[in-house]
C-alpha atoms as a PDB file:
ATOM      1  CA  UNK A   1      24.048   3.908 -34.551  1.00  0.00           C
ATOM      2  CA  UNK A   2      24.363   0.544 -34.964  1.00  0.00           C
ATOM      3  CA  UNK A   3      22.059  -1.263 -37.688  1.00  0.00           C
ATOM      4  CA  UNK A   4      19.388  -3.941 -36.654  1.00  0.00           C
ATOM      5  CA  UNK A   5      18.936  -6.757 -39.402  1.00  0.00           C
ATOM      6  CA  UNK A   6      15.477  -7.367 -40.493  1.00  0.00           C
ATOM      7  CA  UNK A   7      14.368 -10.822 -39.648  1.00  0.00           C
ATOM      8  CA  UNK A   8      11.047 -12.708 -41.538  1.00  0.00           C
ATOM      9  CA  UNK A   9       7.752 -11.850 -40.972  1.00  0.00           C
ATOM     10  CA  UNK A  10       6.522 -15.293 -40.449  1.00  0.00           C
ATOM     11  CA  UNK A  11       8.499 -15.134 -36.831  1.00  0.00           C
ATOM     12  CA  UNK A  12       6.768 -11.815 -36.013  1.00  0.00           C
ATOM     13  CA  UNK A  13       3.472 -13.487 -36.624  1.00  0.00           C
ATOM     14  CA  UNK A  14       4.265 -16.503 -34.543  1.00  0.00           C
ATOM     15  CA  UNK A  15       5.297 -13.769 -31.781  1.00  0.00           C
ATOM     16  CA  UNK A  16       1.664 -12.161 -32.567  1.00  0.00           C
ATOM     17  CA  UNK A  17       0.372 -15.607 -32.358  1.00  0.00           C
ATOM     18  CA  UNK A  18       1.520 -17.163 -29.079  1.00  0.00           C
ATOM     19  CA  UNK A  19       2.113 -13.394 -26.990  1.00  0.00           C
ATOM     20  CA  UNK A  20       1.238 -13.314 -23.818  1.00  0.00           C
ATOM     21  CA  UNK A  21      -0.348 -10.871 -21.813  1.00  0.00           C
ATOM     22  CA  UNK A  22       2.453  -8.777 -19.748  1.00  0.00           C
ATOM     23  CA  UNK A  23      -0.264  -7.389 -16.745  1.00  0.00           C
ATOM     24  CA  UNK A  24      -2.581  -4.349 -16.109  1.00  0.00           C
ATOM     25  CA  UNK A  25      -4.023  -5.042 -19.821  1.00  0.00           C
ATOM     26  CA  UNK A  26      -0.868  -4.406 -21.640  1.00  0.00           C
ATOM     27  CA  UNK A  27       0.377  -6.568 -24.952  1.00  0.00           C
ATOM     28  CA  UNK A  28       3.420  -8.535 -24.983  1.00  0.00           C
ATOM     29  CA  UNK A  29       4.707  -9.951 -27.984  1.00  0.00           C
ATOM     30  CA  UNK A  30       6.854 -12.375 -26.210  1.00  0.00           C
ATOM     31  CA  UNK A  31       6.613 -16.008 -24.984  1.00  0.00           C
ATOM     32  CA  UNK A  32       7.579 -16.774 -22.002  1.00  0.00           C
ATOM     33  CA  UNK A  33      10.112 -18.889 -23.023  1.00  0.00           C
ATOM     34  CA  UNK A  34      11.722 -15.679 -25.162  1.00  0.00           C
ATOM     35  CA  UNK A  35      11.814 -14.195 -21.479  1.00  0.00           C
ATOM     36  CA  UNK A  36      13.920 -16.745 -19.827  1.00  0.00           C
ATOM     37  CA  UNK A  37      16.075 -16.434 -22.875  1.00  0.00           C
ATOM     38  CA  UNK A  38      16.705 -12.723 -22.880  1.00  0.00           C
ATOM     39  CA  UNK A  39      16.955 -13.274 -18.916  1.00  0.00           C
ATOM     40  CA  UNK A  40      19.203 -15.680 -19.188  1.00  0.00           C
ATOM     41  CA  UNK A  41      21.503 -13.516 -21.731  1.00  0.00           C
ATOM     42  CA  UNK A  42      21.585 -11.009 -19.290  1.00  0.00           C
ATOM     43  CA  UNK A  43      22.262 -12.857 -16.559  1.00  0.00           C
ATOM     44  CA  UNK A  44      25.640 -14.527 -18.139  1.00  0.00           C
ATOM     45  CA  UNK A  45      26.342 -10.919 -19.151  1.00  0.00           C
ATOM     46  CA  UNK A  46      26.327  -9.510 -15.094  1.00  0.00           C
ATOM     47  CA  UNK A  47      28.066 -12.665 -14.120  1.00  0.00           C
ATOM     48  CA  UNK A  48      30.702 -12.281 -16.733  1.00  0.00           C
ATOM     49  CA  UNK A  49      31.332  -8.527 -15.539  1.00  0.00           C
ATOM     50  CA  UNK A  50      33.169  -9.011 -12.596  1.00  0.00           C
ATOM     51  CA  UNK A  51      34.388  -5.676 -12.221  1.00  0.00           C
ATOM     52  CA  UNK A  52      31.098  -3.699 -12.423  1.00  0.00           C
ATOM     53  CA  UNK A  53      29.163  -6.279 -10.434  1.00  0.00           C
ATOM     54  CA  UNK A  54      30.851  -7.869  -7.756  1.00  0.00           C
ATOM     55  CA  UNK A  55      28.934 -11.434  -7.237  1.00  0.00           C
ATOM     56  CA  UNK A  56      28.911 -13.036  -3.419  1.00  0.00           C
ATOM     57  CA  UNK A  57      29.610 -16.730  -3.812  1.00  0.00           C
ATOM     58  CA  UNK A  58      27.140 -19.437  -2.526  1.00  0.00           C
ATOM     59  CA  UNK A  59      30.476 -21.236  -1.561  1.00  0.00           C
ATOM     60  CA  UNK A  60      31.993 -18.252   0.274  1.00  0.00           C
ATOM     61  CA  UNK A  61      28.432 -17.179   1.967  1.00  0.00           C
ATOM     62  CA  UNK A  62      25.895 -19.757   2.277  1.00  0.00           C
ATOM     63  CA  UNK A  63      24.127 -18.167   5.229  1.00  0.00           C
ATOM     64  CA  UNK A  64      23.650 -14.938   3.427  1.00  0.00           C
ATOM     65  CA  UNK A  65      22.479 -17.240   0.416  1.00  0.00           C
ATOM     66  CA  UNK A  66      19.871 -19.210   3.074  1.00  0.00           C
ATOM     67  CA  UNK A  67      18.899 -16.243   4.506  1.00  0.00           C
ATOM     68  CA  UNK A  68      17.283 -14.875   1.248  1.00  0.00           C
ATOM     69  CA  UNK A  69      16.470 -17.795  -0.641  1.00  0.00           C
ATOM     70  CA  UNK A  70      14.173 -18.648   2.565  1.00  0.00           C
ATOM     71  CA  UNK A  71      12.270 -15.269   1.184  1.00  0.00           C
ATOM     72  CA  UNK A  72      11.909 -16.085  -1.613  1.00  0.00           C
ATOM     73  CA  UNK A  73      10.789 -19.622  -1.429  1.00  0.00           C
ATOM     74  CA  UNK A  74       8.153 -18.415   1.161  1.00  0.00           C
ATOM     75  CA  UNK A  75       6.762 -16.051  -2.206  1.00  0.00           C
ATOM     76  CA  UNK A  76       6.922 -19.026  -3.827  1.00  0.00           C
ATOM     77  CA  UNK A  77       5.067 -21.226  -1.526  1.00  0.00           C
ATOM     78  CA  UNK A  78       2.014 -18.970  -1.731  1.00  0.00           C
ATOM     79  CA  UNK A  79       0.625 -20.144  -4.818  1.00  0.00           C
ATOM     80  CA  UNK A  80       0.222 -16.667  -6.179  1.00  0.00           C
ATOM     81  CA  UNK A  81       3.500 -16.393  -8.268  1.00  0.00           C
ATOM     82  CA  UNK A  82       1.770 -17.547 -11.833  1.00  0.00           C
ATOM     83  CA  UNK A  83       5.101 -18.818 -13.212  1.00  0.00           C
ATOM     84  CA  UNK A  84       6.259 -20.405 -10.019  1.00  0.00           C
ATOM     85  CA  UNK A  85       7.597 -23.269 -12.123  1.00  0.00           C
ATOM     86  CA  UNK A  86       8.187 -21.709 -15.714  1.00  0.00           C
ATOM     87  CA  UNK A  87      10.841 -19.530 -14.589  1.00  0.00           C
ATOM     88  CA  UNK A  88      14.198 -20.399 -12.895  1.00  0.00           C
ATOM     89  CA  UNK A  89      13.618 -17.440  -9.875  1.00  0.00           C
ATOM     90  CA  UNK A  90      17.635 -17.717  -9.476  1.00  0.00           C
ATOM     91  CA  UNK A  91      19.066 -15.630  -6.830  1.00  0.00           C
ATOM     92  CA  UNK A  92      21.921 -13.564  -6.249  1.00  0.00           C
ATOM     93  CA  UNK A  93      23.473 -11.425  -4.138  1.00  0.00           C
ATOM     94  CA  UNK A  94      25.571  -8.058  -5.295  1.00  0.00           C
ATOM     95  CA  UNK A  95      28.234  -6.519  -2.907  1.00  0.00           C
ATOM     96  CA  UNK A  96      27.779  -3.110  -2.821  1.00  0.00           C
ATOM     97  CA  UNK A  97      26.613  -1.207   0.237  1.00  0.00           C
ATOM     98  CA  UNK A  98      25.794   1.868  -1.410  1.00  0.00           C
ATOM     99  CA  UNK A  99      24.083   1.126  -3.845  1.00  0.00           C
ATOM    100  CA  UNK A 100      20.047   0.540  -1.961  1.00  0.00           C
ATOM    101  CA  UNK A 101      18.400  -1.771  -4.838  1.00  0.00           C
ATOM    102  CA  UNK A 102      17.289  -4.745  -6.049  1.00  0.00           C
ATOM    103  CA  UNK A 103      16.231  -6.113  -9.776  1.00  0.00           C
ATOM    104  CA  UNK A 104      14.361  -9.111 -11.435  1.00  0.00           C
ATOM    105  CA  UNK A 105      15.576  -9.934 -14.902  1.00  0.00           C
ATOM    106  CA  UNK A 106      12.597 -11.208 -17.399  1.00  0.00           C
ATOM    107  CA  UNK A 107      12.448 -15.186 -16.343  1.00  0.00           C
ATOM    108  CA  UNK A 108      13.489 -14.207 -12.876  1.00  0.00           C
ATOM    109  CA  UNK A 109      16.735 -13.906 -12.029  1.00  0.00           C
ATOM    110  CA  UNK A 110      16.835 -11.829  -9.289  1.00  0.00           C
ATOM    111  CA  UNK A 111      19.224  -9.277  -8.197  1.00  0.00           C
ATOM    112  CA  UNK A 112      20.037  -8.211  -4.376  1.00  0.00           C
ATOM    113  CA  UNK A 113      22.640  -5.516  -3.428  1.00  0.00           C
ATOM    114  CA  UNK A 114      24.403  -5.982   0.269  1.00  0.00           C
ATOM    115  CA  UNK A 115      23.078  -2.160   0.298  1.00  0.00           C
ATOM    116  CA  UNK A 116      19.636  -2.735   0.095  1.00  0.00           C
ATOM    117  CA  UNK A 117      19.259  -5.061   2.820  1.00  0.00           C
ATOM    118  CA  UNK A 118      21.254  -3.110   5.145  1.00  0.00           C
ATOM    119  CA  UNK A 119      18.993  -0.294   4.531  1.00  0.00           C
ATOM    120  CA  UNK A 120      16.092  -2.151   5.663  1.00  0.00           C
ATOM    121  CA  UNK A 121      14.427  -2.379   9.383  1.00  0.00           C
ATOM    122  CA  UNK A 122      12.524  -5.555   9.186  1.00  0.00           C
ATOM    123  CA  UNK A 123      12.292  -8.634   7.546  1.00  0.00           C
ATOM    124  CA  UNK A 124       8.860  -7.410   6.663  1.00  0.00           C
ATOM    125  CA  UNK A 125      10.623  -4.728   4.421  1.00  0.00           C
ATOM    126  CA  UNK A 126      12.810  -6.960   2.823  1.00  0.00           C
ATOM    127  CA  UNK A 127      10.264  -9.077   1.495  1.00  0.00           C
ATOM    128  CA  UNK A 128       7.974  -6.833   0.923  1.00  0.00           C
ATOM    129  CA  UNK A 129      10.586  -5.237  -1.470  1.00  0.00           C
ATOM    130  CA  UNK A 130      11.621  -8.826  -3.054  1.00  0.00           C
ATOM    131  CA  UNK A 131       8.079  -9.794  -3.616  1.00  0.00           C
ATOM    132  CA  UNK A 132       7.299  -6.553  -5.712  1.00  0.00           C
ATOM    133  CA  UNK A 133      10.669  -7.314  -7.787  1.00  0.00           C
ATOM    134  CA  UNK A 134       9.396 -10.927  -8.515  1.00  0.00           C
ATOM    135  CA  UNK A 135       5.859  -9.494  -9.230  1.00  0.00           C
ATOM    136  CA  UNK A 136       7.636  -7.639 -11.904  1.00  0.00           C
ATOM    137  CA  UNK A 137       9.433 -10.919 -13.242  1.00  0.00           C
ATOM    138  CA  UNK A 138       6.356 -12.404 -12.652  1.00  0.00           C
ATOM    139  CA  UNK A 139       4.122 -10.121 -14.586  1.00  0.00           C
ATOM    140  CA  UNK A 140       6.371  -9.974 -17.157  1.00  0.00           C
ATOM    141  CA  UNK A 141       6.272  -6.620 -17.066  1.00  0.00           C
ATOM    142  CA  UNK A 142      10.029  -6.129 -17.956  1.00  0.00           C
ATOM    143  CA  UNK A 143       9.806  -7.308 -21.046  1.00  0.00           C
ATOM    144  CA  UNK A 144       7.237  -5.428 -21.858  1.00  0.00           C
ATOM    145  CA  UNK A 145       9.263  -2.229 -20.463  1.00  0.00           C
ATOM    146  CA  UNK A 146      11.907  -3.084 -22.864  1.00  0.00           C
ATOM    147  CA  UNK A 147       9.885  -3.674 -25.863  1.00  0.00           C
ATOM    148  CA  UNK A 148       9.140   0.029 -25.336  1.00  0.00           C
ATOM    149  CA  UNK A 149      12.611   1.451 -24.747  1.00  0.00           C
ATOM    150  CA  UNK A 150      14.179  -0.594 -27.593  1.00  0.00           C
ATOM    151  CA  UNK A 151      12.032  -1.706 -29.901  1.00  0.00           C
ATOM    152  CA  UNK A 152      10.545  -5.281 -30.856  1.00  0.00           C
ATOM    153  CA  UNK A 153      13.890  -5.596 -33.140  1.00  0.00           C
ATOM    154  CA  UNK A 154      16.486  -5.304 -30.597  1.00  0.00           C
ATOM    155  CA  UNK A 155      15.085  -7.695 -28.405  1.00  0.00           C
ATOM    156  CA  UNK A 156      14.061 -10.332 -30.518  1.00  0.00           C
ATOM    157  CA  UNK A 157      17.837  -9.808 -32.187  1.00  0.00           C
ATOM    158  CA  UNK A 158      19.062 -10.741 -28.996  1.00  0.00           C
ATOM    159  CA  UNK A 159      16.751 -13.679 -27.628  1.00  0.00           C
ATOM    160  CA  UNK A 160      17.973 -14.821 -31.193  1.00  0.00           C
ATOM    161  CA  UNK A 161      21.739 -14.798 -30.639  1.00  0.00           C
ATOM    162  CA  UNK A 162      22.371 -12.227 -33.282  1.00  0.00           C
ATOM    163  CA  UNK A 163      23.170  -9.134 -31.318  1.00  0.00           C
ATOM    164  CA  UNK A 164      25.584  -9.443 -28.031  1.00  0.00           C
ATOM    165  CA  UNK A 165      27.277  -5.876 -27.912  1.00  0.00           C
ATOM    166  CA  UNK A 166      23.300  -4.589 -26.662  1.00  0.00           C
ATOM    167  CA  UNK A 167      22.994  -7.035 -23.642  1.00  0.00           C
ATOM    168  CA  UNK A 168      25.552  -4.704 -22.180  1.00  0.00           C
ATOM    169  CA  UNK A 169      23.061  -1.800 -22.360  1.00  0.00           C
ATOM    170  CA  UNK A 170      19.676  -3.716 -21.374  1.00  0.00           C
ATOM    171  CA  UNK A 171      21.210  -4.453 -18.544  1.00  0.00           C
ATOM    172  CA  UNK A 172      22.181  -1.263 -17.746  1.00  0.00           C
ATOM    173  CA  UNK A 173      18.469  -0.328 -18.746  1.00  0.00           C
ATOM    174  CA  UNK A 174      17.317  -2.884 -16.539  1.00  0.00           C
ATOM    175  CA  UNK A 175      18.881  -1.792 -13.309  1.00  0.00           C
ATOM    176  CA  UNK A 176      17.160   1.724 -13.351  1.00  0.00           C
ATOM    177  CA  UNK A 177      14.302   0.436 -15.818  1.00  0.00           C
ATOM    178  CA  UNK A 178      11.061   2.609 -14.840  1.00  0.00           C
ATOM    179  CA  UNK A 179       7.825   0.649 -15.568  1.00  0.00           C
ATOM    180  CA  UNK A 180       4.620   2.557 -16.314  1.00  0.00           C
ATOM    181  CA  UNK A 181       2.422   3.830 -13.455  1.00  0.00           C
ATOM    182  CA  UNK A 182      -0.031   0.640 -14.301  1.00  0.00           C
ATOM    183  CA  UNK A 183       2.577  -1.554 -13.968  1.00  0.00           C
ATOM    184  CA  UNK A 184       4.307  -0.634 -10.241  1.00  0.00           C
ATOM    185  CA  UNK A 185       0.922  -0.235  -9.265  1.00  0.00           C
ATOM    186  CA  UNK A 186       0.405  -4.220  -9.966  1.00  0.00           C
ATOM    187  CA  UNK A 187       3.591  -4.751  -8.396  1.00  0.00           C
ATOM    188  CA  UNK A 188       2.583  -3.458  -5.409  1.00  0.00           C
ATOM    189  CA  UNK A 189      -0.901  -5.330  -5.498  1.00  0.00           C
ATOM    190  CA  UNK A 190       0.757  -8.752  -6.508  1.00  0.00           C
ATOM    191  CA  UNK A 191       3.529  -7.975  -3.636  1.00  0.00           C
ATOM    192  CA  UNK A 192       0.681  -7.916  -1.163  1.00  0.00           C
ATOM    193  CA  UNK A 193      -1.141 -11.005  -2.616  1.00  0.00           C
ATOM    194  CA  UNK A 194       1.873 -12.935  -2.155  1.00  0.00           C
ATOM    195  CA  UNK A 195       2.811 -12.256   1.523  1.00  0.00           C
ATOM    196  CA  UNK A 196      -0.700 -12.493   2.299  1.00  0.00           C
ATOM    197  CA  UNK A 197      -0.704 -15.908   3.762  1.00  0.00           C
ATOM    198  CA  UNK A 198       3.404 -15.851   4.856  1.00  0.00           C
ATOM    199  CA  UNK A 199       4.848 -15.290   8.131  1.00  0.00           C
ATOM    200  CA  UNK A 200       5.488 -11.264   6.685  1.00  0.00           C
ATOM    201  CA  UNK A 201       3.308  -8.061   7.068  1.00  0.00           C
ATOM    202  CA  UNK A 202       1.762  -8.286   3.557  1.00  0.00           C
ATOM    203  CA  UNK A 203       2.032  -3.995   3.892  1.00  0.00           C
ATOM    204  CA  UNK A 204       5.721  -4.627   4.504  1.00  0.00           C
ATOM    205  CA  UNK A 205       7.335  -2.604   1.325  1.00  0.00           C
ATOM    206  CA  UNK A 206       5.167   0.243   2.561  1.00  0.00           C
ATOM    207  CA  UNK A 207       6.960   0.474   5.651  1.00  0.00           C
ATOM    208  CA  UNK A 208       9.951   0.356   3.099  1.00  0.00           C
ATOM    209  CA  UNK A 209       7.983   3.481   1.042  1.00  0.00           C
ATOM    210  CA  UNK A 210       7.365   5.108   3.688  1.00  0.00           C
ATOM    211  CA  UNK A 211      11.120   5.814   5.148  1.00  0.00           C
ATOM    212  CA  UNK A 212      11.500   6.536   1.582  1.00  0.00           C
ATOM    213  CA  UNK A 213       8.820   9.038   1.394  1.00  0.00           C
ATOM    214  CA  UNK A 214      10.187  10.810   4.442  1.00  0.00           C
ATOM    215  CA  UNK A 215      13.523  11.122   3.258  1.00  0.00           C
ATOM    216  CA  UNK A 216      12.650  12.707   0.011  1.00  0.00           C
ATOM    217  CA  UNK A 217      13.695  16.206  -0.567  1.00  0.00           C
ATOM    218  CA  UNK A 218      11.076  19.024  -0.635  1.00  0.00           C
ATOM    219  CA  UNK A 219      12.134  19.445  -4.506  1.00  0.00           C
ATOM    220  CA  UNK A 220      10.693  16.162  -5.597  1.00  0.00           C
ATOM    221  CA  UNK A 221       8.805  16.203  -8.937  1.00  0.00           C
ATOM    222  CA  UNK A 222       4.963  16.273  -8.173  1.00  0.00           C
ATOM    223  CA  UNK A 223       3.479  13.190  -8.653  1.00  0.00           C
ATOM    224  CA  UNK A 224       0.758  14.468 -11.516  1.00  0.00           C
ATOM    225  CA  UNK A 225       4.210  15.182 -13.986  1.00  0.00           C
ATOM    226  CA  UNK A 226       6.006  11.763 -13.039  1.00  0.00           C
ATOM    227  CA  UNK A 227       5.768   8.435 -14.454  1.00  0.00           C
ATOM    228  CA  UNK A 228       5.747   6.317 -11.135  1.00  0.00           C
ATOM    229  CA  UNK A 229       3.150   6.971  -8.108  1.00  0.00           C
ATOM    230  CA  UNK A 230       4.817   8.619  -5.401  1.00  0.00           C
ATOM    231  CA  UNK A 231       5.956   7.019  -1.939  1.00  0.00           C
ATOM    232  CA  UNK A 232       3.139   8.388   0.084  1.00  0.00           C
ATOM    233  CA  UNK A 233       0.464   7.407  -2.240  1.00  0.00           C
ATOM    234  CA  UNK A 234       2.375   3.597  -2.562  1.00  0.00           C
ATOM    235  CA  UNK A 235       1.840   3.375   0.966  1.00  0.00           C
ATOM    236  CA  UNK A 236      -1.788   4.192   1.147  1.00  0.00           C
ATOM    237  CA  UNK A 237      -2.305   1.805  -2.250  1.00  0.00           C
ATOM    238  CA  UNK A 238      -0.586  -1.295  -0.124  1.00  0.00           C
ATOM    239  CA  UNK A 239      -2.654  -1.064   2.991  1.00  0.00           C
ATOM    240  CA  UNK A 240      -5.670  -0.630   1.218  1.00  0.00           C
ATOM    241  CA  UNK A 241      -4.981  -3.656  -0.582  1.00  0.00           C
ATOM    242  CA  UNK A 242      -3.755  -5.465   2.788  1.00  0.00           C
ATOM    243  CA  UNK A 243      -7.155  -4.681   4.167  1.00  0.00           C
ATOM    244  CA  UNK A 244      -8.703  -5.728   0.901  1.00  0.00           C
ATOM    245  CA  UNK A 245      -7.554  -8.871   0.651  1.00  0.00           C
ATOM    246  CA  UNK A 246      -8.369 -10.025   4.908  1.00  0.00           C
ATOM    247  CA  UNK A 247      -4.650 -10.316   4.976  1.00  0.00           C
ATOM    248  CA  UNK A 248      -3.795 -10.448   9.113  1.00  0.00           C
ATOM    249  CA  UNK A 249      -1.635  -7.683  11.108  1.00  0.00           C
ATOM    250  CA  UNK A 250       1.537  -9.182  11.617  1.00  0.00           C
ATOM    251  CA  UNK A 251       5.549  -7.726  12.425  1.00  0.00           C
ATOM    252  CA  UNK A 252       8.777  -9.226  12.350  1.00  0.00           C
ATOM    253  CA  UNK A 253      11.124  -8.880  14.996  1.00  0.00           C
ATOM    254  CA  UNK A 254      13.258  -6.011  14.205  1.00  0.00           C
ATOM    255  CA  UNK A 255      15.734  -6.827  16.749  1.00  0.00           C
ATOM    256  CA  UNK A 256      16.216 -10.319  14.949  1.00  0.00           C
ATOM    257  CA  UNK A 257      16.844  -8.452  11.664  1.00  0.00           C
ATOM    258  CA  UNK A 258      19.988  -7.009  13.144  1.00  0.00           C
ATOM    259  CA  UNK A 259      21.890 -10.618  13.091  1.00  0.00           C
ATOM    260  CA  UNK A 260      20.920 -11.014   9.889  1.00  0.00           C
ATOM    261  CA  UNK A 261      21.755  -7.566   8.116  1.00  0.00           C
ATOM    262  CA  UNK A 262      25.564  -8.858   9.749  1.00  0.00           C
ATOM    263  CA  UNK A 263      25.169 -11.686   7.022  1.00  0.00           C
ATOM    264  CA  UNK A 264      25.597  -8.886   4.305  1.00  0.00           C
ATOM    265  CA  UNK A 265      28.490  -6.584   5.438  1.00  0.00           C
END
């Protein structure tokens, strides 16, 4: 196991000093400047890694690209995303079809695989699922997920320059990273808050939860032993907070969706 060098004090004070809060009343004892940083590390680091992920082009397909940087500028536009203008909220698109996900690296860079958007129904779906990935960015709870898997040393080695070989492995962390209960619970809450007042269901990644829920097998760990809420109580936890927050019933057209989910074969 690979050694971390100690590093001063004085710069774990000045962490101490100038943290942040990373949501639902957790402590983060990074800036937000040490998240674009470490973002930005492993960003280069799935960009340089052609083999494992295989990055879409803007050049080669611009539509795709338009398509879901129109999402995510609507998120934007809402005034609800509280670093709107501190982080980059760089986009990119993975080619994969079987692989159903998406990610949001700390200063958000955000993550799409072909899969996951051909999995979806609706355009209400998609961005229901893309606004809870940016509420993670957002509310910097990935950082804060980290700090807990690796330790305040291996992170801080990194935003530092000092330790490359382990930007492999948070990444690889990152991609299946489970947050706390707390914090995909404010994911789902922010998710809502931010579609609110767009053109999208604000309930949409329940729809998303839903199908998810009812494809489960009838072996699935109860929900009282696991770390993340399950589906069917996600759902319930969205609407409530659609209804909450006076958001207004809306759907996309579903048979629009099918044009675009060509964009991404």
């Amino acid at each position: 196991m690979r050694s971390v060098k100690p590093f001063p004090a004085i710069i774990l004070l000045c962490l101490l000093l100038t943290a942040c809060g990373g949501g639902s009343g957790s402590i983060n004892l990074f800036s937000v400047q040490d998240d674009i940083k470490l973002g930005r590390e492993m960003r280069d680091e799935i960009l340089n890694n052609t083999v494992e992920y295989k990055i879409w082009s803007r050049e080669k397909h611009p539509d795709a690209y338009r398509y879901l940087d129109s999402l995510k500028n609507e998120i934007m536009r809402s005034g609800k995303v509280e670093y709107k203008d501190a982080f980059d909220w760089e986009l990119y698109i993975i080619k994969d079809n079987g692989v159903e996900n998406a990610f949001c690296l700390p200063g958000g860079y955000i993550f799409v695989y072909t899969g996951l958007v051909q999995g979806m129904k609706s355009e209400d779906e998609l961005a229901g699922v893309l606004a809870h990935e940016i509420a993670h960015a957002d509310r910097r709870h990935s950082t804060a997920a980290l700090t807990k898997e690796y330790g305040v040393g291996i992170l801080l080695s990194i935003i530092l320059g000092e330790d490359y070989e382990m930007v492999s492995r948070l990444v690889g962390s990152m991609i299946s990273l489970e947050y706390s209960r707390d914090n995909e619970k404010e994911a789902d809450r922010k998710s809502v808050e931010y579609l609110c007042n767009t053109r999208f269901d604000a309930a949409g990644s329940a729809r998303y939860f839903r199908k998810l829920s009812e494809d489960e097998s009838e072996h699935e760990v109860p929900e009282f032993i696991s770390t993340h809420p399950s589906h069917e109580n996600r759902v319930g936890l969205i609407e409530e907070e659609k209804k909450k927050q006076g958001c207004q019933e809306k759907k996309a057209k579903e048979y629009d969706f099918i044009h675009i989910k060509a964009l991404f074969e």
